[in-house]
Protein backbone atom coordinates (compact mmCIF):
# COMPACT_ATOMS: atom_id res chain seq x y z
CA UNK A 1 122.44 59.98 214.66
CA UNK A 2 121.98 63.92 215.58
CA UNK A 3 117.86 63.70 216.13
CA UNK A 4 118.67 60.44 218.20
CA UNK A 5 121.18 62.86 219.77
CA UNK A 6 118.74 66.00 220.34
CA UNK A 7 116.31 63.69 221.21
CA UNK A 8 118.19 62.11 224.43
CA UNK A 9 119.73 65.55 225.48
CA UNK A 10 115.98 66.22 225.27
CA UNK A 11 114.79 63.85 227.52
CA UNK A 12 117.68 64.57 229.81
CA UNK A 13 116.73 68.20 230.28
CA UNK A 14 113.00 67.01 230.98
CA UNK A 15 114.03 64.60 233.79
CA UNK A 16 116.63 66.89 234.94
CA UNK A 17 114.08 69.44 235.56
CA UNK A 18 111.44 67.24 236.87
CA UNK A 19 114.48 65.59 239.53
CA UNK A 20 115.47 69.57 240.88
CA UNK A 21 111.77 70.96 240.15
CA UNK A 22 112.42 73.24 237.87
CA UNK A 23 110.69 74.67 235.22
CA UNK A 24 111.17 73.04 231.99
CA UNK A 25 111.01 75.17 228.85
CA UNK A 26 112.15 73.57 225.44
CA UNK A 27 111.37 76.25 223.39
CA UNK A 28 112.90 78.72 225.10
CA UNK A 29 109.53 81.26 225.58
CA UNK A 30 109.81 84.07 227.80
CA UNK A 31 107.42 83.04 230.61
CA UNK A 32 108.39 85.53 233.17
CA UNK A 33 108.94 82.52 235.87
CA UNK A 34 112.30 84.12 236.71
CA UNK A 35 110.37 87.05 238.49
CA UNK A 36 108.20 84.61 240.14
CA UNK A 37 111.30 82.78 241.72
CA UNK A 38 112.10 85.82 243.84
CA UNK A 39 110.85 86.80 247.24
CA UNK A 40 108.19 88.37 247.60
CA UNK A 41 108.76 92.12 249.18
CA UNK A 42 105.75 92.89 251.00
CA UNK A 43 105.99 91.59 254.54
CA UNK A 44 109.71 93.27 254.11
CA UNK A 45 108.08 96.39 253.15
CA UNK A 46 105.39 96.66 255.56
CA UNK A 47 107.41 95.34 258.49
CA UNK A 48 109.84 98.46 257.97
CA UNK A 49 107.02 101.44 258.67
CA UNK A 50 105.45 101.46 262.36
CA UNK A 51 102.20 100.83 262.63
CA UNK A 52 99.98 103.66 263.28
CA UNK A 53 98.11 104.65 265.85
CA UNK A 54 94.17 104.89 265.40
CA UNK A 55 92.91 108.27 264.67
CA UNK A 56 89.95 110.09 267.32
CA UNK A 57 87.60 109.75 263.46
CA UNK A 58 88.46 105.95 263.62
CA UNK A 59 88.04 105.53 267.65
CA UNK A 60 84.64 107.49 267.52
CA UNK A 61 83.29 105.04 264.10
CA UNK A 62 84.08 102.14 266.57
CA UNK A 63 82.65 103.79 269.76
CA UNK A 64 79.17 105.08 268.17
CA UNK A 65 77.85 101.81 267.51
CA UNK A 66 78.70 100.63 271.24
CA UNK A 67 76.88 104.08 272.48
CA UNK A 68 79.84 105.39 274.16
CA UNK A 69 80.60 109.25 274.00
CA UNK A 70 82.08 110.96 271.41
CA UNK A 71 86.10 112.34 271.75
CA UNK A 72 86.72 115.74 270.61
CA UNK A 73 89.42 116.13 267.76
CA UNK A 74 90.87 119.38 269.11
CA UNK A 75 93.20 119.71 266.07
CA UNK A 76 89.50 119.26 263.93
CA UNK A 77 87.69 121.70 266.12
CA UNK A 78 90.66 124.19 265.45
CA UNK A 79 90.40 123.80 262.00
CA UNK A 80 87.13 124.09 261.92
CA UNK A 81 87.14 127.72 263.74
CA UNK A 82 90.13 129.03 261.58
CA UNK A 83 87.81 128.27 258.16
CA UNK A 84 85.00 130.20 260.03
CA UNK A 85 86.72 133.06 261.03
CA UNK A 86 88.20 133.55 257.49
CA UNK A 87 84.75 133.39 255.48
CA UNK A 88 83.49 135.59 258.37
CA UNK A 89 86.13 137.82 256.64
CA UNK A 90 85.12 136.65 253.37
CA UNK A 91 89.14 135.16 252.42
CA UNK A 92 87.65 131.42 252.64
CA UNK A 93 87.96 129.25 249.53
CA UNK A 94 85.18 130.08 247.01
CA UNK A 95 82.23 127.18 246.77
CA UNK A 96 82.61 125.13 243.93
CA UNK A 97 81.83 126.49 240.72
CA UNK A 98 82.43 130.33 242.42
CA UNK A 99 85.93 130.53 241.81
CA UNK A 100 88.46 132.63 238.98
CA UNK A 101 88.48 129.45 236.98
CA UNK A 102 84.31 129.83 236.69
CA UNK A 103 84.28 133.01 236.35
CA UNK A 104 86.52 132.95 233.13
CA UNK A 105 84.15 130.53 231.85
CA UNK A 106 80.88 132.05 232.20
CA UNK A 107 82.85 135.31 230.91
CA UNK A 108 83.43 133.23 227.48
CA UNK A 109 79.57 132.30 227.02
């Protein structure tokens, strides 16, 4: 009388799940379908930070194709001077494979 038993409550909880379309899992395995339930997060996520505004690198990779002119990255151009003026003065990083690190290398050999 108990398999007849197991056997309906069985088929109950097969046709229960298949009525409210859920997942139906007799034996219990861990199938991780409890994380796939939730919500996903990303359009959350992303909707929360602004969207940024193209950068004068990104404007002039659209532009050169088209032939338009060029812009001038003034905060680029800065840069650009400050590194030159320092190795003019010889304080500028070291080129690869010039630095302390190499040195105490090439010491050891």
């Amino acid at each position: 009388m108990s398999t007849t038993l197991a056997a309906k409550t069985r088929h109950l909880r097969q046709l229960s799940c298949q009525i409210f379309q859920t997942v139906h899992n007799p034996t219990h395995a861990r199938t991780g379908h409890r994380i796939l339930r939730e919500r996903l997060a990303g359009p959350h996520l992303t909707s929360y930070y602004p969207i940024e505004p193209p950068t004068i690198k990104k404007l002039n990779a659209v532009c050169e194709p088209l032939g338009l002119e060029k812009l001038i990255d003034m905060q680029e151009v800065l840069r650009l001077n400050k590194i030159k003026g320092l190795n003019a003065r010889n304080k500028g990083a070291p080129k690869k494979g010039e630095g302390k690190r190499a040195a105490l290398n090439k010491k050891k050999k």
